[in-house]
Protein backbone atom coordinates (compact mmCIF):
# COMPACT_ATOMS: atom_id res chain seq x y z
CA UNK A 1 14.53 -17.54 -37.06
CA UNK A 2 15.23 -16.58 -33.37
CA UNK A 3 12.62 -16.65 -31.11
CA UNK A 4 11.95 -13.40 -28.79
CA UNK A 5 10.66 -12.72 -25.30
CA UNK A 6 7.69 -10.64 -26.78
CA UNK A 7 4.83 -12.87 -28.26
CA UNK A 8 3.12 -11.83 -31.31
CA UNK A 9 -0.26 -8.92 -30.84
CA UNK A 10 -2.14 -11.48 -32.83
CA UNK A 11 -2.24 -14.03 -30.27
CA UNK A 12 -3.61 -14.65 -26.96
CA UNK A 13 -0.60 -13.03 -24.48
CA UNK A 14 0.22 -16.24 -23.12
CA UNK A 15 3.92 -16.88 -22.49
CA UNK A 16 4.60 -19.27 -24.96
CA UNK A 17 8.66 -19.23 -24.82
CA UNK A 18 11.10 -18.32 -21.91
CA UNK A 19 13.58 -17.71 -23.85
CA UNK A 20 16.97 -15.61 -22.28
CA UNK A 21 16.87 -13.90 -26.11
CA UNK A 22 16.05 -10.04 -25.69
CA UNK A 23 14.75 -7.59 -27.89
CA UNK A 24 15.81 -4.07 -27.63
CA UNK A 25 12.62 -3.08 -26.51
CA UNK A 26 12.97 -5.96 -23.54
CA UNK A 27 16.03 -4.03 -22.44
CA UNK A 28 14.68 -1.01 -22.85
CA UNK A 29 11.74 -2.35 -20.15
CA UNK A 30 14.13 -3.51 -17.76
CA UNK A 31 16.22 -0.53 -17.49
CA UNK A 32 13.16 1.60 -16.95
CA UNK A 33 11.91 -1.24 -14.54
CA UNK A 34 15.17 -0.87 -12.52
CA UNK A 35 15.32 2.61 -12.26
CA UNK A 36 11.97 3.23 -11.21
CA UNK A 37 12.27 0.50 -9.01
CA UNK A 38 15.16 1.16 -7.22
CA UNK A 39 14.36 5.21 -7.24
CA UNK A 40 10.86 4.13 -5.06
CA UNK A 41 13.07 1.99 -2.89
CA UNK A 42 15.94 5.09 -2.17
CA UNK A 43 12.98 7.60 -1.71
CA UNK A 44 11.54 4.77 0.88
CA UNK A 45 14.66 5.10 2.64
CA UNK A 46 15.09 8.69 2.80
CA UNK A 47 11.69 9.46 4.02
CA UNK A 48 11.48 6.59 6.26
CA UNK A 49 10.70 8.37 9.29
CA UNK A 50 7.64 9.97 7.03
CA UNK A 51 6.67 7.03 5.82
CA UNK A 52 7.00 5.07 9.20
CA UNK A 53 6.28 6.79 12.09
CA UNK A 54 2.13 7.96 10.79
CA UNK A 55 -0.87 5.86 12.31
CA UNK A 56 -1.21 2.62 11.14
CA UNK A 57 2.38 2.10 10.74
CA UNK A 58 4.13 3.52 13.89
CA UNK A 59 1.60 0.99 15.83
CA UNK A 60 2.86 -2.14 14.05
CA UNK A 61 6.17 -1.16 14.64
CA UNK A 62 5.86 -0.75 18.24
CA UNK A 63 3.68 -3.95 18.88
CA UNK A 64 6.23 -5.82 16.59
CA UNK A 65 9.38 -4.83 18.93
CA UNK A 66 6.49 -5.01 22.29
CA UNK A 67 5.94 -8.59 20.93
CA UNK A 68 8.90 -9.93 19.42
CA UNK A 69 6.58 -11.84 16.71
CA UNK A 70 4.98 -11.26 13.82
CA UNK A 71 1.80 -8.56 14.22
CA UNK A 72 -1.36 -10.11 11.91
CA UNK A 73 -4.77 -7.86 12.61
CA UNK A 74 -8.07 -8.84 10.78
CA UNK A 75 -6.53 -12.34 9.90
CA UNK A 76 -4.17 -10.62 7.12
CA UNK A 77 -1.84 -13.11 7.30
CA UNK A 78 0.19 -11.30 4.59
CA UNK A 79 1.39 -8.82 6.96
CA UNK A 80 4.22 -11.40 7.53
CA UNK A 81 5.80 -10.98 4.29
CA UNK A 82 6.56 -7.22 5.41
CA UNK A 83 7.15 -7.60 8.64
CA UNK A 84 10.28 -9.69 8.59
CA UNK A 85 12.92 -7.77 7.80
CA UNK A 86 12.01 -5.36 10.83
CA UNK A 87 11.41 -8.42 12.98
CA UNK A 88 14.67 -9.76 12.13
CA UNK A 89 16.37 -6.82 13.04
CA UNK A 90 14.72 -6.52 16.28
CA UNK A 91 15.93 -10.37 17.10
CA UNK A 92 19.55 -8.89 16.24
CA UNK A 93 19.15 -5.86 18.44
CA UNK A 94 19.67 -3.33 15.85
CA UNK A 95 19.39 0.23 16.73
CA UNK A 96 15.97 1.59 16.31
CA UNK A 97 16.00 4.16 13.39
CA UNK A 98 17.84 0.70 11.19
CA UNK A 99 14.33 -0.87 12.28
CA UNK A 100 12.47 2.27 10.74
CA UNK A 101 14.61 1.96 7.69
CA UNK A 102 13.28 -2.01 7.46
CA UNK A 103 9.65 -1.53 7.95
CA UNK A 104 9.97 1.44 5.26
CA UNK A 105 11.85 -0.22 2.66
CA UNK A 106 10.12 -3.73 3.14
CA UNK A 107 7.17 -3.38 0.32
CA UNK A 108 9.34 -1.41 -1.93
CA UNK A 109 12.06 -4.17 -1.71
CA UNK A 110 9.33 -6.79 -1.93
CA UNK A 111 8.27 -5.14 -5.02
CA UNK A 112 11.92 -5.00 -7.07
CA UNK A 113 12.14 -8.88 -5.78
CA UNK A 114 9.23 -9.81 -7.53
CA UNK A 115 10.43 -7.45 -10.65
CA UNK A 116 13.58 -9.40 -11.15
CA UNK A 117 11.81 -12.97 -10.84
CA UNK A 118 9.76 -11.79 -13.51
CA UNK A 119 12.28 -10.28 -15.88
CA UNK A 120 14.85 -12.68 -15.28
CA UNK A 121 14.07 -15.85 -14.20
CA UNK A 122 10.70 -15.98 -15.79
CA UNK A 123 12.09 -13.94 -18.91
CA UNK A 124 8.46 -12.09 -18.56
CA UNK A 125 9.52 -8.57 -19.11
CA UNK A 126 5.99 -7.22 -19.68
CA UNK A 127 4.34 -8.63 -16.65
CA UNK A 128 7.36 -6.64 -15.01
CA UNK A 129 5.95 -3.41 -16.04
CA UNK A 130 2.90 -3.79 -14.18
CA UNK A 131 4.52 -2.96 -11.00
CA UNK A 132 5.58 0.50 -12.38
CA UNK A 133 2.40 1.34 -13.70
CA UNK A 134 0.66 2.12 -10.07
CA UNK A 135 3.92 4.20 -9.41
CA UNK A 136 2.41 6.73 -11.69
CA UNK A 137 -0.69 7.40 -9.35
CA UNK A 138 1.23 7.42 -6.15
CA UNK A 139 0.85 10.20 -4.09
CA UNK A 140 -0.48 10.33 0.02
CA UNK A 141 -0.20 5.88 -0.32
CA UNK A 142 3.68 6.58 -0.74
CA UNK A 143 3.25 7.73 2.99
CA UNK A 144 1.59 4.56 3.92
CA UNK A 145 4.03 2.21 4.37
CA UNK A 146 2.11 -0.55 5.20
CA UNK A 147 -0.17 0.05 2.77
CA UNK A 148 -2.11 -3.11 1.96
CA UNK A 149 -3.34 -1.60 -1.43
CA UNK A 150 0.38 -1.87 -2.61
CA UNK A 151 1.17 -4.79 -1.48
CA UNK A 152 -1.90 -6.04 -3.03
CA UNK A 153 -0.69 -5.11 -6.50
CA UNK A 154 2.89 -6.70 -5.83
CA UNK A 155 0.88 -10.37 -5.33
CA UNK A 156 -1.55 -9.74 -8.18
CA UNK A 157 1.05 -8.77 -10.92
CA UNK A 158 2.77 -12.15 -9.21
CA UNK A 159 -0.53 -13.99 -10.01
CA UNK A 160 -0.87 -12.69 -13.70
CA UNK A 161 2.70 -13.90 -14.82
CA UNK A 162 2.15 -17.19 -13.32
CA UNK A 163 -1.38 -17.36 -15.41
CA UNK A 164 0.65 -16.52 -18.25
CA UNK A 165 3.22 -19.84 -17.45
CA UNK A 166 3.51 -22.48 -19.68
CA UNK A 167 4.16 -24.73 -16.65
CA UNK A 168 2.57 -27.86 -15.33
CA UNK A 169 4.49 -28.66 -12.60
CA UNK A 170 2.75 -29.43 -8.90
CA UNK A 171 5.11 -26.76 -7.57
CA UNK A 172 3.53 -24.06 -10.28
CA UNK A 173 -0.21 -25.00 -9.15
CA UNK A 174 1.02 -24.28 -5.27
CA UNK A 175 2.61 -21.33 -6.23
CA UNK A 176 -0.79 -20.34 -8.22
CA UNK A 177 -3.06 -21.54 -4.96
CA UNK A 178 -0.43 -19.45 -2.77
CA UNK A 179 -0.53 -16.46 -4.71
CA UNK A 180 -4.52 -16.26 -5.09
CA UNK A 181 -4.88 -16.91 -1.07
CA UNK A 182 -1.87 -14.08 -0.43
CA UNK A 183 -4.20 -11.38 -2.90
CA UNK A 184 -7.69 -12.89 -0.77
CA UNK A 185 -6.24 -12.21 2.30
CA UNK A 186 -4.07 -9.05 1.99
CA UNK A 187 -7.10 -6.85 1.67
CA UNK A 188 -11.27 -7.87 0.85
CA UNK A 189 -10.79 -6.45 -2.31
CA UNK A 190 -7.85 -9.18 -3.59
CA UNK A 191 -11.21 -11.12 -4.33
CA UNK A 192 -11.81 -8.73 -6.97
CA UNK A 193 -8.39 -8.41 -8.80
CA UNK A 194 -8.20 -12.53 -8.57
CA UNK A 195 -11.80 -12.48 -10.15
CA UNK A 196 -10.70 -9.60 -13.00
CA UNK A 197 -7.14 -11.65 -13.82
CA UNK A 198 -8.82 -15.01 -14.01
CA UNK A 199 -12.28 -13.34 -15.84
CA UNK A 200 -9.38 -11.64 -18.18
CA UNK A 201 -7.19 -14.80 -19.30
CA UNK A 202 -10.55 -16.90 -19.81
CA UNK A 203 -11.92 -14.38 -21.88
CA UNK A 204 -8.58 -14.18 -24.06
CA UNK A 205 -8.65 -17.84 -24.19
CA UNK A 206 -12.35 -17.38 -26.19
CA UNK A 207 -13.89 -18.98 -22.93
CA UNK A 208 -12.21 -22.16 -23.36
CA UNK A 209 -10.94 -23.35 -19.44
CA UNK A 210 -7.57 -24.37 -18.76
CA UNK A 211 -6.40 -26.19 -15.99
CA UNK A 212 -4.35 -22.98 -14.15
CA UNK A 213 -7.98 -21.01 -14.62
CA UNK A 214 -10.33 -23.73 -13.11
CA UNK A 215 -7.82 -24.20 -10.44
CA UNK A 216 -7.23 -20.78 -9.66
CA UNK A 217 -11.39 -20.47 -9.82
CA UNK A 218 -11.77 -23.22 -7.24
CA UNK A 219 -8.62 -21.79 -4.75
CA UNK A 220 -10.54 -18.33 -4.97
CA UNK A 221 -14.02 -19.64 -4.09
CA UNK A 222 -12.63 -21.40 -1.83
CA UNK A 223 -10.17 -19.15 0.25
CA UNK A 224 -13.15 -15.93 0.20
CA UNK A 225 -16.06 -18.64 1.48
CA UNK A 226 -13.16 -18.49 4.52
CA UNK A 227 -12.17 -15.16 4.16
CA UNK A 228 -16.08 -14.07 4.67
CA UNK A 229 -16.60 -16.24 7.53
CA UNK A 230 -13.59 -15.10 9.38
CA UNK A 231 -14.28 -11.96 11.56
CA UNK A 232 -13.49 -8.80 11.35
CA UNK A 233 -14.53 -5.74 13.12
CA UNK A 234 -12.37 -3.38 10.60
CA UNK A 235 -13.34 -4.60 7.28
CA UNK A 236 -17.16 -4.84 7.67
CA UNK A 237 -17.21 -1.24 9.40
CA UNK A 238 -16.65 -0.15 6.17
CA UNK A 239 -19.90 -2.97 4.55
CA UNK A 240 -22.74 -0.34 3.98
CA UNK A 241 -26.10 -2.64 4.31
CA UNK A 242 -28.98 -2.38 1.66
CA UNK A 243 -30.22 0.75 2.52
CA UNK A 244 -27.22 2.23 2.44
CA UNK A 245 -26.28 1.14 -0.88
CA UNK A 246 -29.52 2.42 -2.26
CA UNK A 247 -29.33 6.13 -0.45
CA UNK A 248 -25.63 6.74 -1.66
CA UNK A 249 -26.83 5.30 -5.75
CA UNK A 250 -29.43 7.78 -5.24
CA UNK A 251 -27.42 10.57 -3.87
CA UNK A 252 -23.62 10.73 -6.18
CA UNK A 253 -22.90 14.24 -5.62
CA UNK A 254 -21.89 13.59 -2.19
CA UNK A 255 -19.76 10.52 -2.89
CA UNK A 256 -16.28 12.18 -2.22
CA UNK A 257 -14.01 10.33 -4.67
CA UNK A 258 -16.26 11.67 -7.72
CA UNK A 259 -15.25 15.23 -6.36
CA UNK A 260 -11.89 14.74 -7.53
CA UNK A 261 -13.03 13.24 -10.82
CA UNK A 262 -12.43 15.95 -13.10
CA UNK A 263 -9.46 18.10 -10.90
CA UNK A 264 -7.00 15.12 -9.95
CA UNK A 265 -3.87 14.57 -12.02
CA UNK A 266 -4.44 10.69 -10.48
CA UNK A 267 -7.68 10.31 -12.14
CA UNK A 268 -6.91 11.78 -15.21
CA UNK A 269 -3.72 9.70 -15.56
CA UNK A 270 -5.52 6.55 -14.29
CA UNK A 271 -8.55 7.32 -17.20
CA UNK A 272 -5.89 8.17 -19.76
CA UNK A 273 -4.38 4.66 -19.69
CA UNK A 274 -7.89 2.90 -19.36
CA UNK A 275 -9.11 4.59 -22.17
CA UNK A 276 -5.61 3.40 -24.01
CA UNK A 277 -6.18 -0.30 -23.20
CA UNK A 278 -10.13 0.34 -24.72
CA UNK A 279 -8.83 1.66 -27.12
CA UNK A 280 -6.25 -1.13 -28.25
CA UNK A 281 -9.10 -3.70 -27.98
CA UNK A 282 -11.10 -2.14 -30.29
CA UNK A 283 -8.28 -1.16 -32.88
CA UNK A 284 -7.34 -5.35 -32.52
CA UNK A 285 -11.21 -6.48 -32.37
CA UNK A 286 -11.39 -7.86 -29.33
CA UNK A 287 -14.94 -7.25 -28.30
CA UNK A 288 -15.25 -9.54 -25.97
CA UNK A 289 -11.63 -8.22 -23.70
CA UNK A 290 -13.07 -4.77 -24.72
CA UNK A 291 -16.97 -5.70 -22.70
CA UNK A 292 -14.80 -7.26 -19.86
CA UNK A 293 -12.82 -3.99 -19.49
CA UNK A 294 -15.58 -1.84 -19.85
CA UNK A 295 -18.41 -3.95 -17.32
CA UNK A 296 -15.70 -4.86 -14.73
CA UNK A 297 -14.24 -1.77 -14.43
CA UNK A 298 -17.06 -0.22 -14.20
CA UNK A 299 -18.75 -2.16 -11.56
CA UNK A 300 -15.05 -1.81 -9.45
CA UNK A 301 -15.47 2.22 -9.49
CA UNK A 302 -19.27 1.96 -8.40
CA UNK A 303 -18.84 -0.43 -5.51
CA UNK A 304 -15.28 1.46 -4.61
CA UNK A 305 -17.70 4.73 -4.63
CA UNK A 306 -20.26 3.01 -2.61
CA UNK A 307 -18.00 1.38 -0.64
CA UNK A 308 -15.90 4.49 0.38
CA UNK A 309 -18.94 7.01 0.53
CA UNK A 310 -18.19 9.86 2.99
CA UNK A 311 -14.28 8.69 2.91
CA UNK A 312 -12.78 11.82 1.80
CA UNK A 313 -8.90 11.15 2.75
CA UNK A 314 -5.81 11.01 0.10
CA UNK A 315 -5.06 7.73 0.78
CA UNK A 316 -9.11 6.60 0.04
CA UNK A 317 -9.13 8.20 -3.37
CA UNK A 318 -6.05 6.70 -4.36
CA UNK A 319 -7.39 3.73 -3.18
CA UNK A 320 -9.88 3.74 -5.73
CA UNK A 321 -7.58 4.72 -8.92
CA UNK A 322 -4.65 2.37 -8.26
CA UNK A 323 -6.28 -0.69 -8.74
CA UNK A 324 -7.89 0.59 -11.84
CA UNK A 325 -4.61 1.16 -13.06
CA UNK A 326 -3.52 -2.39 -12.71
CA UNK A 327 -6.85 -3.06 -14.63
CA UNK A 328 -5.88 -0.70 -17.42
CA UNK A 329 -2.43 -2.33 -17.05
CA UNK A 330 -2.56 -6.00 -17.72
CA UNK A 331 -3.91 -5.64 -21.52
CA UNK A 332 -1.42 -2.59 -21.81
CA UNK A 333 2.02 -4.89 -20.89
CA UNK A 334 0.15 -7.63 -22.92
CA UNK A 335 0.12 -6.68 -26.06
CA UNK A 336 0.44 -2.91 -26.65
CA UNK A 337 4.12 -3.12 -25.87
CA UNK A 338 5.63 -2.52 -29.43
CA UNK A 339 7.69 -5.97 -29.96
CA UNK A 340 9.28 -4.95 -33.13
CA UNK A 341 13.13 -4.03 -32.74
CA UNK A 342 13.50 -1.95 -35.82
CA UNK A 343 10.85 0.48 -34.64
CA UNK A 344 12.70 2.76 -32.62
CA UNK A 345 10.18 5.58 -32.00
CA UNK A 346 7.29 3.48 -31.37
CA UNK A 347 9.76 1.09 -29.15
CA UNK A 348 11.38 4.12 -27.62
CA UNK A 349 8.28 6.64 -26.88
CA UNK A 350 6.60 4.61 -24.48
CA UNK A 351 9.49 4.21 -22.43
CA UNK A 352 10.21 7.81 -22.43
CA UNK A 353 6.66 8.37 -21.11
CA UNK A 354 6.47 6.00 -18.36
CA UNK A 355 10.20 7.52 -17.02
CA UNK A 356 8.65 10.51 -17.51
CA UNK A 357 5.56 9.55 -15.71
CA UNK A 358 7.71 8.46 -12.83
CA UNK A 359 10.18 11.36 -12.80
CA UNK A 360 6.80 13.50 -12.14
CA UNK A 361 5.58 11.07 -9.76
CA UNK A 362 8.90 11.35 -7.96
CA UNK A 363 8.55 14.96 -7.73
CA UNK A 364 5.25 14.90 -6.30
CA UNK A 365 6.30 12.70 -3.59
CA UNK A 366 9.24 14.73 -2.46
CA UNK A 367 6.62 17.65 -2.25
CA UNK A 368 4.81 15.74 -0.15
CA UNK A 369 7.53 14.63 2.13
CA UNK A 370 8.07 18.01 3.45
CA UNK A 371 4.04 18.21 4.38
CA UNK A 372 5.06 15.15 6.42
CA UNK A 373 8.18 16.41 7.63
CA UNK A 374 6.49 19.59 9.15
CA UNK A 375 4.35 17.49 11.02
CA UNK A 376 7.13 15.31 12.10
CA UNK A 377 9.09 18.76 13.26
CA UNK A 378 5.80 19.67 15.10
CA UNK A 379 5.95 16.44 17.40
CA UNK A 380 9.48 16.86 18.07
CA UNK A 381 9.16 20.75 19.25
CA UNK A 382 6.78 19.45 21.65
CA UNK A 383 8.52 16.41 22.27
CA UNK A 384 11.55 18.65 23.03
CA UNK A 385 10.11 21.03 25.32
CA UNK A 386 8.80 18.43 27.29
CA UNK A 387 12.19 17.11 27.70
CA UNK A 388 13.82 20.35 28.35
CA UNK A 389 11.47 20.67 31.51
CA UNK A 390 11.72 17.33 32.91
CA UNK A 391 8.52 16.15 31.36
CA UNK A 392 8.73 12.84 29.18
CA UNK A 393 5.15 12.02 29.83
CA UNK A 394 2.55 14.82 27.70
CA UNK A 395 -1.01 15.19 27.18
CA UNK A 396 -2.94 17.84 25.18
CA UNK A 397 -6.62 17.93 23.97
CA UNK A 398 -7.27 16.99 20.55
CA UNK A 399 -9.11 19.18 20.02
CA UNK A 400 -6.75 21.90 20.91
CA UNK A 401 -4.11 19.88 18.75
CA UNK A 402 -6.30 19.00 15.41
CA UNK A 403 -6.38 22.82 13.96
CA UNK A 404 -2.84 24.05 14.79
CA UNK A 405 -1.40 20.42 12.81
CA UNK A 406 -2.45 19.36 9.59
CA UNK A 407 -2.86 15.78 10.65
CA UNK A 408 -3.45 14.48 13.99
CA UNK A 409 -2.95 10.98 14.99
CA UNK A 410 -4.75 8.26 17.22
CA UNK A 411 -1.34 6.45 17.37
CA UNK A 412 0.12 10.15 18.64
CA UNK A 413 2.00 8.20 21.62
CA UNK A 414 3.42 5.49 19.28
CA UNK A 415 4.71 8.34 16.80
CA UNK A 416 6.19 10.40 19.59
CA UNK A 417 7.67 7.58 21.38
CA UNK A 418 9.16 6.05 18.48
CA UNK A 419 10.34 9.71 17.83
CA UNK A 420 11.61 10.50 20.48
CA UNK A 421 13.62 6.79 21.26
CA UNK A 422 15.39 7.53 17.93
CA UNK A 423 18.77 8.75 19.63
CA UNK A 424 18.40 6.85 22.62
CA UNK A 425 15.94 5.11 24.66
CA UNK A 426 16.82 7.02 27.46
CA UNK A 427 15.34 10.15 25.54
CA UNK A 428 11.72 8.53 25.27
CA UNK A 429 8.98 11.08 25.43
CA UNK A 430 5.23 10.04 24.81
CA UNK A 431 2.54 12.92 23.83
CA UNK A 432 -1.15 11.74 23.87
CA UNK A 433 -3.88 13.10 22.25
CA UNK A 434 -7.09 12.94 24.32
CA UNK A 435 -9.85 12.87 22.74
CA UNK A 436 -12.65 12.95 25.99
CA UNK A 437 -14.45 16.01 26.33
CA UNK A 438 -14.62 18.17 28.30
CA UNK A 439 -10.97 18.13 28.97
CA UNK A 440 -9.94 17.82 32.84
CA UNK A 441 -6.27 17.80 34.22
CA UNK A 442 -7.41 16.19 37.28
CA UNK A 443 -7.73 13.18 35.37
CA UNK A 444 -6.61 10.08 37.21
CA UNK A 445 -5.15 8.48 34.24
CA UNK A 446 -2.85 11.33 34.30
CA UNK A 447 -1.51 10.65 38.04
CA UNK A 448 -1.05 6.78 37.57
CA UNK A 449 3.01 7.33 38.09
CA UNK A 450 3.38 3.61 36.13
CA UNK A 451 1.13 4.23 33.71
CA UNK A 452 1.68 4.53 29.45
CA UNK A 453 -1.48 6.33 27.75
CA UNK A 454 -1.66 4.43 24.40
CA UNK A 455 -4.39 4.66 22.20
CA UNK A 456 -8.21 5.53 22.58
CA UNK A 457 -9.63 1.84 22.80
CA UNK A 458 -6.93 0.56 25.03
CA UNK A 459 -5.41 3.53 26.96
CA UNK A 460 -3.69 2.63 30.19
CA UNK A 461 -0.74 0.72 29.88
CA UNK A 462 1.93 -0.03 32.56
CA UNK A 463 5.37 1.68 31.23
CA UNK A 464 7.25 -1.06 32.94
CA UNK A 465 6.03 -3.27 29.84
CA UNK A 466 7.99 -1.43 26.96
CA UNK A 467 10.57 -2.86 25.22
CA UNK A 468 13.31 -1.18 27.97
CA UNK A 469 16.25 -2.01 24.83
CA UNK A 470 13.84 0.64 22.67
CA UNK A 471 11.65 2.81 25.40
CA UNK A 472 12.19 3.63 28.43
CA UNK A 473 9.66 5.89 30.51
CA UNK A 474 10.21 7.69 33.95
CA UNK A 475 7.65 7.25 36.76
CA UNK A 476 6.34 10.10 36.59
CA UNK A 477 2.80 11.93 36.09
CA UNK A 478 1.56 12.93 32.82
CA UNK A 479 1.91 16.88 32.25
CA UNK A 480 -0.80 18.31 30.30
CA UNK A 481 0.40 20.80 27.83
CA UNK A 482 -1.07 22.85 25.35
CA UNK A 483 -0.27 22.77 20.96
CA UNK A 484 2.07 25.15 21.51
CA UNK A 485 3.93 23.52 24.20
CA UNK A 486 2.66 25.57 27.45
CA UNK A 487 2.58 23.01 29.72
CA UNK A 488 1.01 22.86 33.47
CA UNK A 489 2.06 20.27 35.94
CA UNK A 490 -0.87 17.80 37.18
């Protein structure tokens, strides 16, 4: 009798062959796999510049060709893994807009790397699936390109096959410790989707301990005791104290991510397939994976709605959904992934869905893009009338800026100046966003001839300290100019 890729429903989900044998329903999974896959990674390139040159991401970008070396803030070491194909294209000298490219593709290549380790190597098809599952509620995060959230669920679907390993080799217990540090130290909240992985294969295991489990226990005690120590001024602005906690528990109507609750196709999908995995521990009588999914779940969407109070962005409600698809995912690819061959609508209909899920998902996204693209043609009117006048150094008020643009920017002069050094260097034009009231042109920031306005915190740079084979600024004053591109010399 041949022995299949697809363990029996009946048993825990271990991985208990690795065998290169595939059902239909395995190739099924990795054709869907691929082509969602590869479809995030094209869109990625397309909409680079979207994805690229907003906030977070234009920054890292322009420290990591400022510096030459990898860029790690709030001791997210992690940040290496996606930096290195940009940072390796900035030791070859490529052109700029092939470093964009890099930095945008990086997670979503990252992602399809991991995808065929899993399907192929490891012959662990359903562990695959869990990286297409988030897909479904990606929306604004697509737009983040450096979004540690994502990149989060790449290392944790990592962690969950090698849990599933029938492997006792000193290389697969380093690969376990690395994994569970990578999750710890992408983002604070890897603690949690280490705890809920390790929580979830003990409990399928009837609470009896195996030797990857107290491992992986002791590595992830271990690495957040560090984790916590280390500081970090980001990560505990967002810590409410005690009396916080209790006023927002008191007070849910004005948590913002409940507001979408009822009204967001994310939520609704992300509920759907919870309520799906519930469902399939009851039908199997698993009561004790059904309490797990139902108390840690739960207790991840109240501290997430604690945590992220008054946080009323895209990107922050997303936040909150996509892990709890992962949740919803892991008993899902486990064992609700019809094994039998000769079933071909119930081995056929959930494929159809999830491409179907995706197609939508792709849709959205591309819907998006031109939200993102209209502010990206916004910059460049302004960064073109600056250049059409001799001015390559702008400044408007913010608060002149925020209403006439849907999203404004503290990294404003990294976007523009990245922008703007897409054809050429010699084209570099920086726009700043001040954001000191009342707003004077007589400013003597604005007359430094040297100087490079960069971000609120840090603002006066010296221009002669760019990257001259990227940037390269005149001496010259800075012009201020209003949203509509009315300028007045200083």
């Amino acid at each position: 009798m041949k022995q299949h890729e697809m363990v029996s429903d009946n048993e825990p989900y271990t991985m208990k062959v690795s065998s290169p044998i595939l059902t239909d329903t395995a190739r099924m999974a990795r054709f869907v796999g691929h082509l969602g896959l590869l479809t995030f990674l094209a869109l990625s390139i397309l909409m680079a510049h979207e994805r690229v040159l907003l906030t977070d991401s234009a920054a890292q970008l322009f420290e990591l060709i400022q510096r030459g070396t990898f860029v790690i803030y709030d001791h997210r070491y992690t940040m290496a893994v996606t930096q290195l194909l940009p940072l390796l294209g900035i030791k070859l000298g490529l052109p700029l807009p092939f470093l964009v490219i890099l930095y945008s593709s990086a997670a979503p290549l990252l992602a399809y790397l991991v995808f065929l380790l899993l399907a192929y190597r490891w012959h662990n098809t359903r562990s695959a699936l869990l990286l297409l599952l988030p897909l479904l509620c990606l929306r604004h995060t697509f737009f983040h390109a450096i979004s540690e959230t994502y990149s989060l669920l790449i290392y944790a679907t990592l962690l969950h096959a090698l849990l599933q390993r029938q492997s006792h080799t000193p290389l697969h217990y380093v690969a376990l410790a690395l994994c569970i540090v990578a999750c710890v130290f992408v983002h604070p909240i890897g603690m949690f989707f280490v705890f809920f992985l390790l929580g979830y294969h003990l409990v399928d295991r009837s609470l009896r301990p195996t030797p990857r489990l107290v491992i992986g226990a002791a590595v992830l005690i271990a690495t957040a005791i560090v984790k916590l120590q280390l500081p970090s001024g980001h990560d505990s602005s967002y810590m409410p104290t005690l009396a916080d906690i209790i006023y927002r528990l008191a007070h849910p109507n004005e948590i913002q991510i409940l507001h979408g609750l009822t009204s967001s196709p994310i939520s609704f999908c992300a509920l759907a397939l919870y309520a799906t995995a519930l469902t399939g521990h009851f039908c199997k009588r698993r009561w004790l994976l059904l309490a797990w999914g139902i108390v840690f779940n739960a207790g991840f969407f109240l501290l997430s709605a604690v945590i992220y109070y008054a946080d009323n962005s895209s990107i922050a409600f997303e936040r909150t959904w996509l892990p709890l698809v992962f949740f919803a995912g892991v008993p899902l690819t486990s064992f609700h992934w019809p094994a039998p061959a000769r079933r071909f609508p119930l081995t056929t209909l959930p494929a159809i869905a999830l491409l179907a899920g995706l197609l939508v998902t792709d849709i959205k996204i591309v819907r998006l893009g031109r939200d993102y693209r209209e502010r990206l043609d916004a910059l460049q009117t302004l960064v073109d009338h600056g250049r059409r006048n001799g001015h390559r150094k702008l400044v408007t008020p913010l608060q002149e800026f925020r209403p006439r643009h849907a999203v404004d920017s503290w990294a404003t002069a990294f976007e523009t100046l990245i922008l703007s050094s897409l054809h050429s260097p010699d084209s570099s034009v920086t726009l700043y966003l001040e954001e000191q009231e009342p707003f004077r042109t007589d400013n003597s920031d604005y007359q430094v001839l040297d100087a490079y306005l960069a971000v609120p915190w840090n603002r006066l740079w010296n221009y002669n300290t760019l990257n001259p084979r990227y940037f390269r600024l005149p001496g010259q004053p800075y012009v201020a100019i209003d949203a509509a591109g009315s300028d007045n010399r200083l």
